[in-house]
N, C-alpha and C. Protein backbone atom coordinates (compact mmCIF):
# COMPACT_ATOMS: atom_id res chain seq x y z
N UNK A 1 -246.27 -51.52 88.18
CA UNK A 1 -246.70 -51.72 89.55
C UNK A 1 -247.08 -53.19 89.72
N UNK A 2 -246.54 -53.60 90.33
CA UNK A 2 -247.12 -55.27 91.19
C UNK A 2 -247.93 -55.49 92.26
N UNK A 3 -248.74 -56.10 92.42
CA UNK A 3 -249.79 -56.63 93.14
C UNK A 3 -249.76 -57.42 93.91
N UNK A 4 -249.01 -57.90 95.55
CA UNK A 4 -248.48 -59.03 95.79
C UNK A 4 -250.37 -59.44 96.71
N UNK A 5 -250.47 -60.69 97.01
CA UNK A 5 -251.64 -61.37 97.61
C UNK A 5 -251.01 -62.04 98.67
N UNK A 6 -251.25 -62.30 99.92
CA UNK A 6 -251.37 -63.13 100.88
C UNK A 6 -253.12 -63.47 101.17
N UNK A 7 -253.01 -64.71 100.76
CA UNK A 7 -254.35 -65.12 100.53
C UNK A 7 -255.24 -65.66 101.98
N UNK A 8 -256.66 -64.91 101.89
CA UNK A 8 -257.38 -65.67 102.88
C UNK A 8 -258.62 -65.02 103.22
N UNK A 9 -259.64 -65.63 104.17
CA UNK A 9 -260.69 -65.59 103.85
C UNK A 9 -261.23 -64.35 105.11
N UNK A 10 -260.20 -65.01 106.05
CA UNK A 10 -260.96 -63.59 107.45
C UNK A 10 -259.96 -62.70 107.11
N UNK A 11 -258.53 -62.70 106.92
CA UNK A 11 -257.57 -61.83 106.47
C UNK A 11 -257.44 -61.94 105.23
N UNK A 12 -257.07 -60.96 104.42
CA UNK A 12 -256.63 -61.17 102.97
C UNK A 12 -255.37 -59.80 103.04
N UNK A 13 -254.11 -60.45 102.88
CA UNK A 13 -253.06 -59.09 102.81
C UNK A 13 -253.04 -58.50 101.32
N UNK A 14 -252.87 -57.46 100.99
CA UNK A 14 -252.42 -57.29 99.86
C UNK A 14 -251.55 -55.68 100.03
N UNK A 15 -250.76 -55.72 98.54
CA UNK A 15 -249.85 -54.72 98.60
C UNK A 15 -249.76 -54.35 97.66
N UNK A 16 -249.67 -52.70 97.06
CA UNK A 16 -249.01 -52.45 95.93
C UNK A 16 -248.07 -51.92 95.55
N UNK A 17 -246.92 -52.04 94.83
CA UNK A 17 -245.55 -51.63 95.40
C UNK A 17 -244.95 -51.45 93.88
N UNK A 18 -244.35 -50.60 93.72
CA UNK A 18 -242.88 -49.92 92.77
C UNK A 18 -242.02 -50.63 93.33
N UNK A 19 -241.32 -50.56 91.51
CA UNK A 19 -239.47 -50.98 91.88
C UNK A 19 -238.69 -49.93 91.08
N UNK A 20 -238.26 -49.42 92.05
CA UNK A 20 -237.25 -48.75 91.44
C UNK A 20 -235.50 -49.35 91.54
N UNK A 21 -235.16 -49.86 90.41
CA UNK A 21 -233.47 -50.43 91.05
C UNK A 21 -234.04 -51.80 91.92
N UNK A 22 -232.89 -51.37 93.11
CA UNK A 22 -233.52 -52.70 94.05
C UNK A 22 -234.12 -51.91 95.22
N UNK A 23 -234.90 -50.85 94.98
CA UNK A 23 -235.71 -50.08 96.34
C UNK A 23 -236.70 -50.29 95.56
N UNK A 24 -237.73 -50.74 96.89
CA UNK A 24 -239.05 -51.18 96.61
C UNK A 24 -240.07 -49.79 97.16
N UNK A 25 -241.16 -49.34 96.72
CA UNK A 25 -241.98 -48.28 97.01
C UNK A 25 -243.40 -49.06 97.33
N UNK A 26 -244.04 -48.74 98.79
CA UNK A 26 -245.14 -49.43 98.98
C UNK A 26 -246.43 -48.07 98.71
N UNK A 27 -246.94 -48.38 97.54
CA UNK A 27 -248.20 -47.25 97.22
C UNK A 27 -248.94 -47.62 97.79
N UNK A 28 -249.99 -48.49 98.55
CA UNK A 28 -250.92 -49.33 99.72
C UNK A 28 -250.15 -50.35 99.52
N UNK A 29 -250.28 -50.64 101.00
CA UNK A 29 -250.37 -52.38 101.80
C UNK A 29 -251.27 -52.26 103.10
N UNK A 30 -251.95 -53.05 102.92
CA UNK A 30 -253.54 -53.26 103.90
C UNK A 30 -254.01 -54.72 104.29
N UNK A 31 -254.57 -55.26 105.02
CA UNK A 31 -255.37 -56.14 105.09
C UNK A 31 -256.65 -56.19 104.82
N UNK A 32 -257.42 -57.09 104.08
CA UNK A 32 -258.97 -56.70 103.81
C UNK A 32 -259.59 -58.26 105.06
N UNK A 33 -260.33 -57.25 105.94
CA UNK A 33 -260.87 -58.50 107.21
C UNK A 33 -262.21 -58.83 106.73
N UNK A 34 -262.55 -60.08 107.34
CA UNK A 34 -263.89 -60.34 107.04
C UNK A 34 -264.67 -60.55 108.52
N UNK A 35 -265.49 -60.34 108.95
CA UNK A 35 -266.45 -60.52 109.74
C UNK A 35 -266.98 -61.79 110.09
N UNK A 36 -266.13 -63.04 111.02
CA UNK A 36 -265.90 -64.24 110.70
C UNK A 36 -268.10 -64.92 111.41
N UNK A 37 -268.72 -63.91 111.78
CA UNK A 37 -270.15 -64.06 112.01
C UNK A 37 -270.97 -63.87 110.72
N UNK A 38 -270.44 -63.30 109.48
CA UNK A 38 -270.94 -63.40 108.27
C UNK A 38 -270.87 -64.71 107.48
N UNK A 39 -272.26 -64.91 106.50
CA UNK A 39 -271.90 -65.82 105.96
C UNK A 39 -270.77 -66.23 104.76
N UNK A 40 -270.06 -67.37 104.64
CA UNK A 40 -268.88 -67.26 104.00
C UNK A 40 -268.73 -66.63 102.81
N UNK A 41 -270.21 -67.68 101.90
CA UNK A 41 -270.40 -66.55 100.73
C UNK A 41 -270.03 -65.18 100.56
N UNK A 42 -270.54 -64.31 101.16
CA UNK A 42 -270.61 -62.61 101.70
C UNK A 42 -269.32 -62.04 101.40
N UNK A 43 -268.69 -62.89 102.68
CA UNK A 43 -267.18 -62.81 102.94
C UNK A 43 -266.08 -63.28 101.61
N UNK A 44 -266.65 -63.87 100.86
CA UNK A 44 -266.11 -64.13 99.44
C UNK A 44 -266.43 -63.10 98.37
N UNK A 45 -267.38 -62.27 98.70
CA UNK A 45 -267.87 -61.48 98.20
C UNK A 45 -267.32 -60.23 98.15
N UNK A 46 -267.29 -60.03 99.84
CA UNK A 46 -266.57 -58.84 100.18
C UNK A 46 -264.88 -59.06 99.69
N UNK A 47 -264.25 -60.02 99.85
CA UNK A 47 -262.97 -59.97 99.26
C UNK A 47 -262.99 -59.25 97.81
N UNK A 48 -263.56 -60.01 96.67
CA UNK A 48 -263.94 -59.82 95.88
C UNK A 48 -264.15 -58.23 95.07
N UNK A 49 -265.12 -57.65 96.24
CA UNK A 49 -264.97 -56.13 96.03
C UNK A 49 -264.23 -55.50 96.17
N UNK A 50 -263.82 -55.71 97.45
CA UNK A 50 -262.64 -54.90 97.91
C UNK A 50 -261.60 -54.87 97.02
N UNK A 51 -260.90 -56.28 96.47
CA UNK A 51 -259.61 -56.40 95.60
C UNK A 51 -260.16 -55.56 94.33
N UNK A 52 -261.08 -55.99 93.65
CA UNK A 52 -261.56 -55.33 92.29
C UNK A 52 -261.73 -53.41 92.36
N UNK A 53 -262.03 -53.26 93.62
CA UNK A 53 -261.89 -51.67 93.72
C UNK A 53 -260.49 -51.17 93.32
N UNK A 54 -260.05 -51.59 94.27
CA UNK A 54 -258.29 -51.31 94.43
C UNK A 54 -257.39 -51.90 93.04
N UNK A 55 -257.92 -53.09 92.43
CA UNK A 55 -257.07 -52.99 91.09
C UNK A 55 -257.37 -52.01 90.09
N UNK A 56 -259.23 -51.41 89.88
CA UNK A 56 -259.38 -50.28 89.37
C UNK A 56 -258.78 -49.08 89.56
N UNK A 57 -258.32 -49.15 90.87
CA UNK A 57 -257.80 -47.84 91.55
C UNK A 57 -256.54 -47.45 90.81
N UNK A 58 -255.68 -48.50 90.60
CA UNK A 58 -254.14 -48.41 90.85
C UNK A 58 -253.67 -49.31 89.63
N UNK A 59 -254.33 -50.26 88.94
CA UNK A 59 -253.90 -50.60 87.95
C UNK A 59 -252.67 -51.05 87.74
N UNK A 60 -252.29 -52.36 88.47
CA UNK A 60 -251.12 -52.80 88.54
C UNK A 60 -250.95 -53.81 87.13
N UNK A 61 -249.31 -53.69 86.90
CA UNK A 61 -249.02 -54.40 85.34
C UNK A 61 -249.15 -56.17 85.93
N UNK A 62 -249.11 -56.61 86.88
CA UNK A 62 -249.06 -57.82 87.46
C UNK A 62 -249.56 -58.24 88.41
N UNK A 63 -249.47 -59.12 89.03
CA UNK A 63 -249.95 -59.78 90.47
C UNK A 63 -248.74 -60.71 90.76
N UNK A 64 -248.75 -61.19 92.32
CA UNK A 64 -248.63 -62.38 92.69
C UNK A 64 -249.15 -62.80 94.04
N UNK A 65 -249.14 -63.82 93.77
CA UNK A 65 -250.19 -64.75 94.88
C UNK A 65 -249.26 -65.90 95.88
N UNK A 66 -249.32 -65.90 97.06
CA UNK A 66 -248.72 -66.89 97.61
C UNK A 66 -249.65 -68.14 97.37
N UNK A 67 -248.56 -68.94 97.35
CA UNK A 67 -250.01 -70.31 97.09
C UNK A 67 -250.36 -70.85 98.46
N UNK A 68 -250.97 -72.13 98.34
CA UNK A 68 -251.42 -71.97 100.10
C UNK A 68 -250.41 -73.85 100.61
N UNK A 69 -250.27 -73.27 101.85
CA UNK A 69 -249.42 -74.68 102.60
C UNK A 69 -249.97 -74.77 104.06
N UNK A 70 -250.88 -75.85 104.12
CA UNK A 70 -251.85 -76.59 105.36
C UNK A 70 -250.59 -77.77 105.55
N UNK A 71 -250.89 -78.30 106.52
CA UNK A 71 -250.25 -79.63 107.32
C UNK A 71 -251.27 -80.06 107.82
N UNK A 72 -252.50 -79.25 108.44
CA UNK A 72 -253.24 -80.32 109.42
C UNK A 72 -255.07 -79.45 108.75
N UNK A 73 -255.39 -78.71 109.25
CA UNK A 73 -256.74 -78.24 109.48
C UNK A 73 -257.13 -78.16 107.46
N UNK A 74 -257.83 -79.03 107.53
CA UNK A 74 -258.45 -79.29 105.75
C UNK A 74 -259.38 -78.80 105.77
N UNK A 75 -260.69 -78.14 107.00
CA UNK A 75 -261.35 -77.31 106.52
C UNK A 75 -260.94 -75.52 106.09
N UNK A 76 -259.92 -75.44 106.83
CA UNK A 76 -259.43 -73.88 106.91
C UNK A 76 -258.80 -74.35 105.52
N UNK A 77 -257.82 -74.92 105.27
CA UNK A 77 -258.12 -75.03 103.89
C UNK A 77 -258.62 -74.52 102.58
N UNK A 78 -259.61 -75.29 102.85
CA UNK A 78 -260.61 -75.51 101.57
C UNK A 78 -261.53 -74.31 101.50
N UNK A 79 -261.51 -73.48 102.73
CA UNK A 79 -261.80 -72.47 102.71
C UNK A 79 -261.12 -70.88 102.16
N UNK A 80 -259.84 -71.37 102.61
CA UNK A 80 -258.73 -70.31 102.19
C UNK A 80 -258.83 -70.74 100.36
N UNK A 81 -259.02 -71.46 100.28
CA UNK A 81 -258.92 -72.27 98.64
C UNK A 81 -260.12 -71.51 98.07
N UNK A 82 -261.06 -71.49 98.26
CA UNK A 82 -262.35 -71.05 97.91
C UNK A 82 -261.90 -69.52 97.36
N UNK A 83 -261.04 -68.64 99.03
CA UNK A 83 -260.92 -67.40 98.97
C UNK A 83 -259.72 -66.99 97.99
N UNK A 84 -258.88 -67.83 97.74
CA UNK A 84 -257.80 -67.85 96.11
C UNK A 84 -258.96 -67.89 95.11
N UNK A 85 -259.90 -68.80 94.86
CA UNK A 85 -260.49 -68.87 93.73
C UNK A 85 -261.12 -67.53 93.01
N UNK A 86 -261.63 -66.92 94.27
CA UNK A 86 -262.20 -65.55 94.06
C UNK A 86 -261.30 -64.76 93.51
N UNK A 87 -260.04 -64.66 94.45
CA UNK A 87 -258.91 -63.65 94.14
C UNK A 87 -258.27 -64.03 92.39
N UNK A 88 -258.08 -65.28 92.22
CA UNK A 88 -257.59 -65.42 91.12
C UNK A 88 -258.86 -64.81 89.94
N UNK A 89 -260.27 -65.31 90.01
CA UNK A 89 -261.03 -64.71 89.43
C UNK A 89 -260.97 -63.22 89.21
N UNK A 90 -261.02 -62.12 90.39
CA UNK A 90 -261.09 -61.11 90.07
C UNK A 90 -259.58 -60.53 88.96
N UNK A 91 -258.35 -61.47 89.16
CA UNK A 91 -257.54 -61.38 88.62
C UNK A 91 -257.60 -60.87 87.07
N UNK A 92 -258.52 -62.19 86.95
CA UNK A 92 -258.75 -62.61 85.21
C UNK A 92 -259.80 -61.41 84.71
N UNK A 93 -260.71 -61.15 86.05
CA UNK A 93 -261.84 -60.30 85.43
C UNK A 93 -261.07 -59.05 84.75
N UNK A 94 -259.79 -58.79 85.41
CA UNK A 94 -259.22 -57.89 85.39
C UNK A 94 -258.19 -57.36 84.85
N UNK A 95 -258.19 -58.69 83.55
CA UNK A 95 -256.46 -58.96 82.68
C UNK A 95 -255.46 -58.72 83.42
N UNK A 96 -255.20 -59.64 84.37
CA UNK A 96 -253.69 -58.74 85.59
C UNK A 96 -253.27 -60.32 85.01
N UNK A 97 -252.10 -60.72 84.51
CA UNK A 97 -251.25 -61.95 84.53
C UNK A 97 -250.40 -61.67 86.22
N UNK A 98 -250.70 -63.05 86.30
CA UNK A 98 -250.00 -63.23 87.82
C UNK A 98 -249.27 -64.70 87.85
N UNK A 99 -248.21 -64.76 89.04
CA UNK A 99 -247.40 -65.74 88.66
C UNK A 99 -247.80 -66.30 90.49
N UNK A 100 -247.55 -67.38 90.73
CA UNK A 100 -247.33 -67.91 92.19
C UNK A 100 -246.37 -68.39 92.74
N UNK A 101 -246.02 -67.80 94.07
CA UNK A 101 -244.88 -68.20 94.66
C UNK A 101 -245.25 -69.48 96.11
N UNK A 102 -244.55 -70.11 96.41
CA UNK A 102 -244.99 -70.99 97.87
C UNK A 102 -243.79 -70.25 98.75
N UNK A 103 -244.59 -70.75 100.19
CA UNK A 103 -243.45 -69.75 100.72
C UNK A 103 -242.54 -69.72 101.01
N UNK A 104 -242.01 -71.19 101.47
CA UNK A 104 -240.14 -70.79 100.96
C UNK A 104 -239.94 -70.11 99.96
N UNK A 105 -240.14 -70.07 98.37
CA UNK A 105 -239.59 -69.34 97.52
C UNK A 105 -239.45 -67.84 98.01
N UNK A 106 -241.02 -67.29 98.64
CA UNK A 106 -240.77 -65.88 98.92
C UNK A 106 -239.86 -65.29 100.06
N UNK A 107 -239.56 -66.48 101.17
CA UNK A 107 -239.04 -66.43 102.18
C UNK A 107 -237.26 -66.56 101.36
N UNK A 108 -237.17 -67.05 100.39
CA UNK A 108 -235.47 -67.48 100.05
C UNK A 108 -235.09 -66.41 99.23
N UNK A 109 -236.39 -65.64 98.28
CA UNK A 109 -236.14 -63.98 97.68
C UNK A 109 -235.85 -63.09 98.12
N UNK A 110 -236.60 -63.02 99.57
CA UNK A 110 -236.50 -61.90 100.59
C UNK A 110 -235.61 -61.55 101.34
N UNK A 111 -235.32 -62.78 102.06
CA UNK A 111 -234.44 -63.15 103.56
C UNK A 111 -232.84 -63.53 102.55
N UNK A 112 -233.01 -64.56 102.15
CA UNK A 112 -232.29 -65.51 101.37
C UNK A 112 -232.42 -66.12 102.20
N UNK A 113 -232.86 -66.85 102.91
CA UNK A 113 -233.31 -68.30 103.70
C UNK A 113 -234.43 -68.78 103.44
N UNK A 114 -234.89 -69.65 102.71
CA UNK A 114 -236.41 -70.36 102.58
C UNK A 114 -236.23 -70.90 103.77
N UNK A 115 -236.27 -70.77 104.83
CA UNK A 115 -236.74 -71.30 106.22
C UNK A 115 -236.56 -70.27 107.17
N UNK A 116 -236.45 -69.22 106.58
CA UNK A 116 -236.61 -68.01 107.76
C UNK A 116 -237.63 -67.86 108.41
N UNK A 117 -237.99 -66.85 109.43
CA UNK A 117 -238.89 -67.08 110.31
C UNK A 117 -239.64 -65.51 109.58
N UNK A 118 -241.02 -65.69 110.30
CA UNK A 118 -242.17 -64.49 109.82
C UNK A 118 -241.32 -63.02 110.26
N UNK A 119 -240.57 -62.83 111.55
CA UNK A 119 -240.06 -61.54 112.19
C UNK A 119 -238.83 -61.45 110.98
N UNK A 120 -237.86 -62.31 110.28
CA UNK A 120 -237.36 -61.57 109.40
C UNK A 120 -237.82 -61.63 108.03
N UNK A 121 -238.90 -61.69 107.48
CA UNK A 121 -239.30 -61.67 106.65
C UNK A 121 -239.78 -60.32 106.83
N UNK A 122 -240.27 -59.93 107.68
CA UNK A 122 -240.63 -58.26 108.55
C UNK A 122 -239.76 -57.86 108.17
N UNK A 123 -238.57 -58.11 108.62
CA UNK A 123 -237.43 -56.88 109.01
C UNK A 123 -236.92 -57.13 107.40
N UNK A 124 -236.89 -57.83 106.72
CA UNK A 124 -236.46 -57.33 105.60
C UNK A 124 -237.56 -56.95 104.57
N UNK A 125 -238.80 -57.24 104.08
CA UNK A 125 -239.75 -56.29 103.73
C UNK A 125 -239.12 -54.60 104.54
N UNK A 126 -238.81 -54.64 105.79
CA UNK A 126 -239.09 -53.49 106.08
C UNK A 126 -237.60 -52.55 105.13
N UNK A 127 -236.67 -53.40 105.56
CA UNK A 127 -235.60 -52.88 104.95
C UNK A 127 -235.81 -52.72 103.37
N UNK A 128 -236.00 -53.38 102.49
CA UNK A 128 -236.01 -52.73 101.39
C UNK A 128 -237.31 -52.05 100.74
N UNK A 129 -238.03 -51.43 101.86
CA UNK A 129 -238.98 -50.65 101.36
C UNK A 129 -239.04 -49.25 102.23
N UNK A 130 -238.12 -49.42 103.57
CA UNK A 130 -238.06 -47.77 103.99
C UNK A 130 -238.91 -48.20 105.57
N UNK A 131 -240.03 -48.95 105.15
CA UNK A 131 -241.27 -48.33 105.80
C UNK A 131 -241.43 -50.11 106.89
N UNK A 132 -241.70 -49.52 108.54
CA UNK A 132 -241.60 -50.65 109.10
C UNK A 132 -242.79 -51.12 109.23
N UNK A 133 -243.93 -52.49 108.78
CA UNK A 133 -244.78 -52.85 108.86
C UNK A 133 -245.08 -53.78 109.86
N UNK A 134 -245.71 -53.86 110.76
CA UNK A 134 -246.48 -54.60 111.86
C UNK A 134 -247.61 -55.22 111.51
N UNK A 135 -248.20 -55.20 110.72
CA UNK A 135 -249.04 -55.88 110.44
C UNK A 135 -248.49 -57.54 109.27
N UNK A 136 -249.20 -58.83 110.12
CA UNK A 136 -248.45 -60.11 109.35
C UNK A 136 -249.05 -59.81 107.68
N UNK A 137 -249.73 -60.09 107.87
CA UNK A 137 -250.78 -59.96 106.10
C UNK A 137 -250.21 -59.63 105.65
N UNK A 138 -250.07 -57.76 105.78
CA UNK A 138 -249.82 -56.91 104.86
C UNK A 138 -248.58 -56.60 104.61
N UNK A 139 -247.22 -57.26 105.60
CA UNK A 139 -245.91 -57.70 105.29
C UNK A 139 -245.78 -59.06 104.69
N UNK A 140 -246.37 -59.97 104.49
CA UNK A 140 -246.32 -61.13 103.86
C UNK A 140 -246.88 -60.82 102.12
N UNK A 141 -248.09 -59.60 101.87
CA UNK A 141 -248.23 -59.56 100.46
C UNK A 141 -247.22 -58.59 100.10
N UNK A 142 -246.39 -57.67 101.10
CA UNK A 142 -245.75 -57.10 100.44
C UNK A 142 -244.25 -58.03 99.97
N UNK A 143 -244.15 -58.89 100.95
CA UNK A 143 -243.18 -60.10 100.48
C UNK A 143 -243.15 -60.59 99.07
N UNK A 144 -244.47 -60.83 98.50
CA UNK A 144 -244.60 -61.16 97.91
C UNK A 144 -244.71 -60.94 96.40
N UNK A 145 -245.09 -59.41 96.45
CA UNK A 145 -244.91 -58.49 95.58
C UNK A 145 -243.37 -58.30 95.30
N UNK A 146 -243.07 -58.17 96.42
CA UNK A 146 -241.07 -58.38 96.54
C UNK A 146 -240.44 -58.98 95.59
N UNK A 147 -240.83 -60.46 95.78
CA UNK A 147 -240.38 -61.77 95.30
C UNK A 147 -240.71 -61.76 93.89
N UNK A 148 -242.04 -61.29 93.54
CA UNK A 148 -242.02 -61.22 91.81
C UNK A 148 -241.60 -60.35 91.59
N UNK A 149 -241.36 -59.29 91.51
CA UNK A 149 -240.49 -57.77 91.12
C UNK A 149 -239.31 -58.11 90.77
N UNK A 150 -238.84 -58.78 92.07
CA UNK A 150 -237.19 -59.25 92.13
C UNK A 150 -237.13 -60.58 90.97
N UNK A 151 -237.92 -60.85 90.68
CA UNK A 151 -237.74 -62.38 89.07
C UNK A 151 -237.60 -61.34 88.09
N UNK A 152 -238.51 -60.50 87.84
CA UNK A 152 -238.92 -59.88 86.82
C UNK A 152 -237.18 -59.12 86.39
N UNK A 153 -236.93 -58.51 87.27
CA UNK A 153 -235.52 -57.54 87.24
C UNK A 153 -234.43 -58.72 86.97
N UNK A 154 -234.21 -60.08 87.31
CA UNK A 154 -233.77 -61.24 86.91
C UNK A 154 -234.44 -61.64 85.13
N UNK A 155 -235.39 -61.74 84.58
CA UNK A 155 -235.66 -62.13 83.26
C UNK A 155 -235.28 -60.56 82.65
N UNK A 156 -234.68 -59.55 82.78
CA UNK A 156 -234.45 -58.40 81.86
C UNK A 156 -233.24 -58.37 81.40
């Protein structure tokens, strides 16, 4: 089972997903929200729990993490940065080896276009998993989970 992350601090996507062949099985995909009137700490906190529940839960052989790509706003940032630090932590707390993708890579695994747009990154998450997701997050970690599954079936 793989663990994909779309990383962040008021949203955090995550997904957990089977491969069978090249059909993907989504066992959860969710967003974990934060309460942007809480203090950040908290909200680092609450990520924190939430992910560490759910890797107890389900016990995935891996992870992956989108890494993060700003152009302009350096505090959202450094904040989203903060909220990787956690995630990668609970990672380690949790012996999960995880690999990172940026998002062209996951966008050029998925789509086969590293410059595709978010709606087909949708429509194909949706296609090779059955199941049509509306929610951005929780189609972007399942992207992502995608994208390492699909290496892994490539190094065998």
């Amino acid at each position: 089972m793989t663990l994909g992350i779309d990383p962040g601090y008021g949203r955090c996507g995550y997904a957990f997903i089977e491969r069978a062949g090249n059909k993907y099985s989504i066992i959860e995909a969710s967003t974990i929200y934060t309460d942007k009137n809480t203090d950040h700490a908290k909200r680092l906190l609450e990520i924190y729990e939430h992910l560490d529940t759910l890797i107890k839960k389900y016990k995935p052989d891996n992870a992956s993490i989108e890494t993060l790509f700003f152009s302009k706003n350096t505090k959202t940032a450094l904040k989203v940065s903060e909220a990787r630090g956690i995630i990668l932590l609970v990672l380690a707390k949790n012996n999960i080896e995880y690999c990172e993708y940026n998002p062209r890579e996951i966008k050029l695994s998925v789509t086969g276009n590293g410059n595709s747009t978010k709606e087909s990154v949708i429509k194909m998450v949706s296609i090779f998993t059955g199941i049509n997701i509306k929610e951005d997050d929780s189609a972007d970690a399942v992207a992502v989970a995608i994208s390492h599954a699909s290496k892994n079936i490539l190094k065998k």
